[in-house]
Protein backbone atom coordinates (compact mmCIF):
# COMPACT_ATOMS: atom_id res chain seq x y z
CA UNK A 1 0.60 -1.82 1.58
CA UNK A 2 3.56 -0.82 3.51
CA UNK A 3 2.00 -1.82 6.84
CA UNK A 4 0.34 -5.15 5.40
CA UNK A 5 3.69 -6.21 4.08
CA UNK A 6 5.33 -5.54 7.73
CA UNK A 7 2.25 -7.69 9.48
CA UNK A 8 3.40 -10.59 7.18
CA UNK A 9 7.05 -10.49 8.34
CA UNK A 10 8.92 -8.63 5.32
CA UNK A 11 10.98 -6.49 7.35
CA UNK A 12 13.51 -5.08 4.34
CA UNK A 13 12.84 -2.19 2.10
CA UNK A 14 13.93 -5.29 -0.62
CA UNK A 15 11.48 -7.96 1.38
CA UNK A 16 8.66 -5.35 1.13
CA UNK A 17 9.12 -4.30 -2.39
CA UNK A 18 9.34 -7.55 -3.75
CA UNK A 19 5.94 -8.15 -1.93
CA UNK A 20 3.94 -5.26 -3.25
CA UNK A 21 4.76 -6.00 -6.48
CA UNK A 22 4.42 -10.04 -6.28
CA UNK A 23 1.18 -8.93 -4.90
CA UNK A 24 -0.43 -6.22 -7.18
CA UNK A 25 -3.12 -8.43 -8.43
CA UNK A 26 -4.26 -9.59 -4.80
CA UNK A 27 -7.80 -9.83 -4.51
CA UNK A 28 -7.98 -9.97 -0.84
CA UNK A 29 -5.88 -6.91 -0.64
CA UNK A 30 -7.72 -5.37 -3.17
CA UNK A 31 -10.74 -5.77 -1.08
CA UNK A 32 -9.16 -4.46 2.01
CA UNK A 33 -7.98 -1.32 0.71
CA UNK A 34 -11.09 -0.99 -1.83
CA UNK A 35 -9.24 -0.52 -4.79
CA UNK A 36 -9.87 -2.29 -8.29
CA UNK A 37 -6.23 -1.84 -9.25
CA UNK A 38 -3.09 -1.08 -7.50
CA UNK A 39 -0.17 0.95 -9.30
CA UNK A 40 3.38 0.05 -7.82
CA UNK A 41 6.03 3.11 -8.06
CA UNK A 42 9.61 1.61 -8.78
CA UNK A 43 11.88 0.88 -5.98
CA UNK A 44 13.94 4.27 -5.85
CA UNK A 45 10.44 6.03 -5.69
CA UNK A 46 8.55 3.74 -2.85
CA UNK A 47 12.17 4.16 -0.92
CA UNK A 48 12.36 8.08 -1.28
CA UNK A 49 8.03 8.40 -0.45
CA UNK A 50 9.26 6.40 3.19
CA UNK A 51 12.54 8.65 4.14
CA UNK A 52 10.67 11.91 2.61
CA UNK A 53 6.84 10.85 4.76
CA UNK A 54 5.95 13.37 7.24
CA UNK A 55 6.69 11.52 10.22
CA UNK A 56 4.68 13.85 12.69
CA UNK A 57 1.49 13.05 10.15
CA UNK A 58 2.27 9.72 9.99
CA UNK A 59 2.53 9.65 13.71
CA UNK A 60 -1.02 11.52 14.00
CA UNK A 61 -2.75 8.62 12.46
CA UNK A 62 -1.00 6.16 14.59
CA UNK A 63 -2.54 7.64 17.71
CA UNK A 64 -5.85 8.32 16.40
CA UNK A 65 -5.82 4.68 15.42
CA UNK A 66 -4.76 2.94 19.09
CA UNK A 67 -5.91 6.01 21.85
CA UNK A 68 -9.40 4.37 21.83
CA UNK A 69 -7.70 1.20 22.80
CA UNK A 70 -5.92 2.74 25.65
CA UNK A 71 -7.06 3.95 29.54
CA UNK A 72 -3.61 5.28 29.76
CA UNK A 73 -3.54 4.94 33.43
CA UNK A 74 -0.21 2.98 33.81
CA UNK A 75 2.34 4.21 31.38
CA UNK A 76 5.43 3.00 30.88
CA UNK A 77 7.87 5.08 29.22
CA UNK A 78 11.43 4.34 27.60
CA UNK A 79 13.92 4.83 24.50
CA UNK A 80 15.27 2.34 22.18
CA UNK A 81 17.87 3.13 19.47
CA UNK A 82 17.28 2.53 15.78
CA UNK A 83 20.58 0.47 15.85
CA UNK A 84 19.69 0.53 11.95
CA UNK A 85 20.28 4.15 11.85
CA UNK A 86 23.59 4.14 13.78
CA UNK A 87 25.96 4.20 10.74
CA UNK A 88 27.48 6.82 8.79
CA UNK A 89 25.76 5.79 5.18
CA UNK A 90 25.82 7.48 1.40
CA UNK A 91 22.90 10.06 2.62
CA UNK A 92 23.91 11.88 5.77
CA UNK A 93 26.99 11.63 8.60
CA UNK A 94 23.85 11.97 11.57
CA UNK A 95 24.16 9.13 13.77
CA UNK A 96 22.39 7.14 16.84
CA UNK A 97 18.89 8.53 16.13
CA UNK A 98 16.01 6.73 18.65
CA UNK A 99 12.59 7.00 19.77
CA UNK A 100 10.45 7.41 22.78
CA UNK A 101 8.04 4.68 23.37
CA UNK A 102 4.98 5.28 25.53
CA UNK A 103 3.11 1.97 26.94
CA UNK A 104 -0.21 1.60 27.99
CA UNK A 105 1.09 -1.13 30.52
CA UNK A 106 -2.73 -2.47 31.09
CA UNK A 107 -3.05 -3.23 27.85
CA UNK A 108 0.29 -4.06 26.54
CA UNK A 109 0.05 -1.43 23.29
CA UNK A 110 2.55 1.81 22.49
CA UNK A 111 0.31 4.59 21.88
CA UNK A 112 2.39 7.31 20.54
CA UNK A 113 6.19 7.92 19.88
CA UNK A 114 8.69 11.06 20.29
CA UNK A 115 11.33 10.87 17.99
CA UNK A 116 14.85 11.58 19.38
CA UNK A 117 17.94 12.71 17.33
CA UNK A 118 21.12 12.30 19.44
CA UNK A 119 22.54 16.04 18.35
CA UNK A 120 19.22 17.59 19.05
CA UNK A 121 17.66 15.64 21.83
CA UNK A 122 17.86 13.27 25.12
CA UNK A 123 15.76 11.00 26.30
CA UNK A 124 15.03 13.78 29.02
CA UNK A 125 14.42 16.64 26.60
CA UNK A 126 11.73 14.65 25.07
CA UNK A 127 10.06 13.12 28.41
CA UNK A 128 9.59 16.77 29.17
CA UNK A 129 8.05 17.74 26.06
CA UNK A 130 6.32 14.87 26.45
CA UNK A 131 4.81 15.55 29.62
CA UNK A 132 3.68 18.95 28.22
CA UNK A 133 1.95 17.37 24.97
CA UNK A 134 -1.95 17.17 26.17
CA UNK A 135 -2.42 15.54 22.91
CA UNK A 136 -1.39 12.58 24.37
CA UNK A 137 -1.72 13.10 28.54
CA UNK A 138 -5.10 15.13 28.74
CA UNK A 139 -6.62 12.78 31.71
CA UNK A 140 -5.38 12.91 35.57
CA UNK A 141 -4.41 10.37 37.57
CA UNK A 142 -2.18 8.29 34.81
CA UNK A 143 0.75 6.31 36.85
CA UNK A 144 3.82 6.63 35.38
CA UNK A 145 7.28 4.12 35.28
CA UNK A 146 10.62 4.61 33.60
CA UNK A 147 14.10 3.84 34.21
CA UNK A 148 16.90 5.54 36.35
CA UNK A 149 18.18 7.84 33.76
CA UNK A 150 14.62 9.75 33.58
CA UNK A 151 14.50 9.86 37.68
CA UNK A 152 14.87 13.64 37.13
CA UNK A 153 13.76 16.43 39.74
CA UNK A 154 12.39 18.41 36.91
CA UNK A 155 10.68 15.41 34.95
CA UNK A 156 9.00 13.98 38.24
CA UNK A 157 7.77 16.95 40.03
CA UNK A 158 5.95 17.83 36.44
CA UNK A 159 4.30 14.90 36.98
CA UNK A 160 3.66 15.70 40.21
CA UNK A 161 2.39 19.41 39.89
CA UNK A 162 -0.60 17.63 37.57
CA UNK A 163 -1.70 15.75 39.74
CA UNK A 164 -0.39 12.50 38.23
CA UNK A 165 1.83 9.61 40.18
CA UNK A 166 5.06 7.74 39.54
CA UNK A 167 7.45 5.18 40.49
CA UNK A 168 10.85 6.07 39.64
CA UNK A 169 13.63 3.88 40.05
CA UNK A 170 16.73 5.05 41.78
CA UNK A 171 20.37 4.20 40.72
CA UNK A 172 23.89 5.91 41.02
CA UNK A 173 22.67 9.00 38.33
CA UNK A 174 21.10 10.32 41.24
CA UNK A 175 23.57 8.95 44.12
CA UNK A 176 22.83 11.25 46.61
CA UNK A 177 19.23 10.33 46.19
CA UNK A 178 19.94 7.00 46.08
CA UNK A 179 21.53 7.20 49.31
CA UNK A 180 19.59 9.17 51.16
CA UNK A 181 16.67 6.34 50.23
CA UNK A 182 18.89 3.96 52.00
CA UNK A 183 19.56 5.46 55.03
CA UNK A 184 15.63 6.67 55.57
CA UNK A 185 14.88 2.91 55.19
CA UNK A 186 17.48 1.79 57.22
CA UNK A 187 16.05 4.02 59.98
CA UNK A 188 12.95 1.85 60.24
CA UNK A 189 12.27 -0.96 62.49
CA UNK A 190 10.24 -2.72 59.96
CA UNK A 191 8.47 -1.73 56.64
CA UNK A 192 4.88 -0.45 56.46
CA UNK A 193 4.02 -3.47 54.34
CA UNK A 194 5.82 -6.60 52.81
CA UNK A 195 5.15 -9.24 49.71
CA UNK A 196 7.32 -11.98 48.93
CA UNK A 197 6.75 -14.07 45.71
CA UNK A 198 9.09 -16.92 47.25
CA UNK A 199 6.17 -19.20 46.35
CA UNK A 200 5.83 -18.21 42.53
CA UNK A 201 6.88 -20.23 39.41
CA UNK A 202 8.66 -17.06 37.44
CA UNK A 203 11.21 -18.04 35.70
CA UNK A 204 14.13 -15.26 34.27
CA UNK A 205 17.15 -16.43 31.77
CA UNK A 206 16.30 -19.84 32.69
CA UNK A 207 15.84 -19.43 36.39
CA UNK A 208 13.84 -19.03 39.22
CA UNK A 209 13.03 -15.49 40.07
CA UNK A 210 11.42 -14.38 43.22
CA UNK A 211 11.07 -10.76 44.85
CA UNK A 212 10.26 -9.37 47.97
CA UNK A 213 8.83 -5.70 48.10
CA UNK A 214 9.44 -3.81 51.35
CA UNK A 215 7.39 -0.12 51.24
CA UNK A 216 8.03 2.41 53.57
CA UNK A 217 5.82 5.38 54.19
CA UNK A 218 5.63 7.45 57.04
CA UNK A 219 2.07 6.34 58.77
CA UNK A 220 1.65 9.86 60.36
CA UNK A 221 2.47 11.99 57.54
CA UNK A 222 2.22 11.90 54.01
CA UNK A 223 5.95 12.75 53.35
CA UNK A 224 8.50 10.23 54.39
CA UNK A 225 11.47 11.68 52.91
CA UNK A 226 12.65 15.35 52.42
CA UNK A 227 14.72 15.97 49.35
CA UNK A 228 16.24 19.32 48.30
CA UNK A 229 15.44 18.64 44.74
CA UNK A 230 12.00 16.30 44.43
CA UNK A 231 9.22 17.27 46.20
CA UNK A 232 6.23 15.02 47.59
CA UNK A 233 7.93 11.97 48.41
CA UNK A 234 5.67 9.81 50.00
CA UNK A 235 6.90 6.34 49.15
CA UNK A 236 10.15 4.13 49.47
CA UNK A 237 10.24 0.80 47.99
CA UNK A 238 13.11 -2.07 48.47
CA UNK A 239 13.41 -4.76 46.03
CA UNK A 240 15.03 -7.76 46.74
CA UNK A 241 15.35 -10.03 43.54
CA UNK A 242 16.48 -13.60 43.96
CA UNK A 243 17.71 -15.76 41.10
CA UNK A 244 18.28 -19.69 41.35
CA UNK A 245 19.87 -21.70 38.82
CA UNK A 246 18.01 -24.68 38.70
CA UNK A 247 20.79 -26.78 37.95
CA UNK A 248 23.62 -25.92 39.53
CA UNK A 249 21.60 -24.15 42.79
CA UNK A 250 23.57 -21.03 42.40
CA UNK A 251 22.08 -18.58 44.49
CA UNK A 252 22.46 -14.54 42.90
CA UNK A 253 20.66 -11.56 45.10
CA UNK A 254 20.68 -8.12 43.94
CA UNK A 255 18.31 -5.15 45.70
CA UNK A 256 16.56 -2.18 43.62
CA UNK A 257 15.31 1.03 45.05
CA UNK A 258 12.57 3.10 43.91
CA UNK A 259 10.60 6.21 45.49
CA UNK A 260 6.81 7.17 44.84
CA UNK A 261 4.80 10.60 45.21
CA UNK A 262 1.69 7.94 46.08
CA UNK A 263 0.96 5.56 48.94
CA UNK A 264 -0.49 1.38 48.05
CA UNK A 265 0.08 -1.34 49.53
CA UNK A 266 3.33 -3.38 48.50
CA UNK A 267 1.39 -5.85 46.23
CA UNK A 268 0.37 -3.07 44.21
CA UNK A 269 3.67 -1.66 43.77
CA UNK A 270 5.25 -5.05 42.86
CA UNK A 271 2.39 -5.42 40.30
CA UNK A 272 3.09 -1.83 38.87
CA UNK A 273 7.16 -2.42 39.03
CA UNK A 274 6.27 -6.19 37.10
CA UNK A 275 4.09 -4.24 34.25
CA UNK A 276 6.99 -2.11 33.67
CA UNK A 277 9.32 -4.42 31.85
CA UNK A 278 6.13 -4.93 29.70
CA UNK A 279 8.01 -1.86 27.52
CA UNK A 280 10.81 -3.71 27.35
CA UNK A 281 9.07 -7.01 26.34
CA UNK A 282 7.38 -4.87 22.96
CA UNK A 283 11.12 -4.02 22.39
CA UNK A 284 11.81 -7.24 22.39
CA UNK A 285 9.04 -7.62 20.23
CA UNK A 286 10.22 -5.24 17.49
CA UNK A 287 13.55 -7.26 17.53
CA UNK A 288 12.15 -10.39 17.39
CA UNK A 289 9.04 -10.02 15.04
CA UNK A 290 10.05 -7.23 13.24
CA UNK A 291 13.91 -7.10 13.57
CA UNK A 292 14.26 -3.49 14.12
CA UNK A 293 17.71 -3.76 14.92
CA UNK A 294 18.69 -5.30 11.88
CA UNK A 295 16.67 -2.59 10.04
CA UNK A 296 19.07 -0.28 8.17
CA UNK A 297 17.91 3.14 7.51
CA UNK A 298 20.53 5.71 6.76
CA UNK A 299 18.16 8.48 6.79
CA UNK A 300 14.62 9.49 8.32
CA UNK A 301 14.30 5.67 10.10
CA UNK A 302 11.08 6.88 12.08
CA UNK A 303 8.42 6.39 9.17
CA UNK A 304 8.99 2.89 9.31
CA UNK A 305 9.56 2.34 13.15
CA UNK A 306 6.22 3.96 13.33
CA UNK A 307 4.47 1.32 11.10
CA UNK A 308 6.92 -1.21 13.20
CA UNK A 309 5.01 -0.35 15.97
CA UNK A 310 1.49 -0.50 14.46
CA UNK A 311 1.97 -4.03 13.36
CA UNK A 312 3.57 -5.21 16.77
CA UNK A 313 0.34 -3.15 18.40
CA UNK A 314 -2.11 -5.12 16.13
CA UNK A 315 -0.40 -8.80 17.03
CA UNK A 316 -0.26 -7.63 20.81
CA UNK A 317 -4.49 -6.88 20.54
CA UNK A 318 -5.43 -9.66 18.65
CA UNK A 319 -3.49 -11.84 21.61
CA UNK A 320 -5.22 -9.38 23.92
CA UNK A 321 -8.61 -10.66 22.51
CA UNK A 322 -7.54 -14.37 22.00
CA UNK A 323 -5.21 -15.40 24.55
CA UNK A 324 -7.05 -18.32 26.15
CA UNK A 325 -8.75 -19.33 22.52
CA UNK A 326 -7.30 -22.18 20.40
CA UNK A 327 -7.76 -19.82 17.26
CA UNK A 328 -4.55 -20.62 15.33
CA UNK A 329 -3.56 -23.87 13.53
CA UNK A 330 -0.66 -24.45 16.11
CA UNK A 331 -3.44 -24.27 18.65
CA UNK A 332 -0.90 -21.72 20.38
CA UNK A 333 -1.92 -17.51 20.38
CA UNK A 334 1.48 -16.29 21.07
CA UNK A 335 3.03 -13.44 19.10
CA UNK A 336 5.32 -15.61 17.26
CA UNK A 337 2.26 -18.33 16.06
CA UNK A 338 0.09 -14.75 14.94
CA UNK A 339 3.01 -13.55 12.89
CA UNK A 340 3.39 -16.90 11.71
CA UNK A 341 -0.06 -17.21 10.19
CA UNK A 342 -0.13 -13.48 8.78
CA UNK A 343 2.78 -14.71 6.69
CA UNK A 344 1.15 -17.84 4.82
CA UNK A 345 -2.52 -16.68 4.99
CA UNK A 346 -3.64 -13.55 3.57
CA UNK A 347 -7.45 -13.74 5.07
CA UNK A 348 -5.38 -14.08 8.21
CA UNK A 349 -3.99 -10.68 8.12
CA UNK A 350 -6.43 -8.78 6.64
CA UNK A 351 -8.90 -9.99 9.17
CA UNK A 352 -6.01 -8.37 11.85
CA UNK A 353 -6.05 -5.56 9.75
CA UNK A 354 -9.60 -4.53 10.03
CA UNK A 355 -10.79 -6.21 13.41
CA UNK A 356 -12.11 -3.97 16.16
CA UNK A 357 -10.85 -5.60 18.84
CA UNK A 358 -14.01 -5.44 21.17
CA UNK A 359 -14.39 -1.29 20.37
């Protein structure tokens, strides 16, 4: 009920509530959940059976549910704060709690979760446990992306000793690294291979964005860096993003640097580097749809992050399925126009709620 309340767009404990129990005679729901009758507990009780859920059951059904959607062969992999969870409230003084997302960046769906307490564990802590879980990574050859702060020599050759690939993105954390990228590229006459979008439409905070990917790999070798700390470096990738204000032609450049332990050519890497802010487009998502940082949850916020997450995963496949399909009144299928119709049409959502989504 929980989750069917979230797909229509009550995003409160109060908003929820006052669903379920406007809704306890709902026929369609009744047929959904195959129930004659529903029994709604009061509002103390439904609010203590979220904080008190076993969040690491709760998170086993959530991956059973989306793994067959997944071929887990790009993942994308970042934190977000539960901003909702960052105050010091009547139930505990623990503050800044977040979770790991992890992004099948094919398909556009979070497929499982770590949950992160600030006094008990980083971001890096729980990549590494991460890494280690074969519940979730029990293939080879999965790609992974993440920001600068997880570019660490421990995190990426674990990745590497599995036999699995990643593009990590380099920044001052790591400023000898960062450096040393620098002056191995600067030593070449010309990169191994080049792509520039100059030609492209993409548009970022209301202007043009183009890029141009230099890689550099050492043709004769597999290795073309040497690093005391990461091993199996066998990619070095410039990115040079250009931003033009469409009205008053300002002109703002800025260059990124990232490293690989895999050799492609540089379209491929600037359509693996593109897929990456996909995880930060679902966070967006969460904000936007399901205003997770407006969220306020004193105590035990993953429960309903978790079911967050399953009703931004169930928009996000139903878009998958219907993107190029006038299937909505607005004749739009965006995420906005799906959440919109969940909300005034109950056939709406419980035909999101039980479609198979090509399976």
């Amino acid at each position: 009920m929980t989750l069917f309340a979230l797909i229509k767009g009550n995003t409160t404990f109060k908003d929820i509530y006052s669903w379920m129990t406007y809704n306890e005679n709902n026929e369609i729901l009744k047929s959904v959940f195959e129930k004659e009758s529903f029994t709604i507990p009061s509002k103390s009780t439904y609010h203590r059976l979220l904080i008190n859920t076993d969040n690491n059951a709760l998170e086993k059904v959530f991956r059973d549910f989306f793994f067959g959607f997944t071929t887990q062969e790009n993942v994308a992999i970042d934190g977000k704060w539960l901003r909702g969870s960052d105050i010091n409230g009547q139930y505990t003084r623990e503050r800044h709690k977040a979770i790991l997302n992890i992004l099948d960046k094919d398909i556009k769906i979070v497929f499982a979760h770590k949950f992160l307490d600030k006094k008990k564990s980083s971001e890096i802590t729980a990549l590494k446990e991460v890494l280690q879980d074969n519940d979730i990574f029990s293939d080879e050859q999965q790609i992974f992306s993440f920001d600068a702060l997880l570019t660490q020599s421990e995190i990426l050759d674990t990745i590497d000793e599995q036999g699995n690939s990643y593009i990590a993105k380099l920044k001052d954390n790591q400023k000898n690294l960062k450096e040393k990228a620098i002056t191995t590229i600067e030593e070449f006459n010309e990169p191994s291979d080049i792509i520039n979008d100059e030609d492209s439409y993409l548009t970022e905070h209301n202007k043009r964005v183009s890029r141009k990917v230099e890689v550099f790999q050492n043709k004769s070798a597999d290795l073309v860096m040497l690093h005391e700390n990461f091993n199996n470096i066998q990619s070095l990738i410039k990115v040079t993003k250009t931003l033009t204000s469409p009205i008053t032609g300002e002109v703002t450049i800025t260059q990124q640097y990232l490293m690989a332990n895999f050799k492609t050519t540089a379209k491929e890497f600037h359509q693996k580097i593109l897929q990456h802010w996909r995880v930060e487009t679902y966070h967006y998502h969460l904000d936007m749809l399901m205003e997770e940082d407006d969220h306020i949850a004193h105590k035990e916020p993953f429960s309903i992050a978790i079911l967050r997450s399953f009703s931004v995963n169930l928009y996000q496949l139903f878009l998958n399925e219907n993107k190029d399909k006038k299937v909505l009144p607005t004749g739009k299928t965006i995420m906005a126009d799906i959440k919109r119709a969940c909300k005034y049409r109950d056939d709406f959502s419980a035909e999101l709620f039980e479609q198979e989504y090509g399976l």
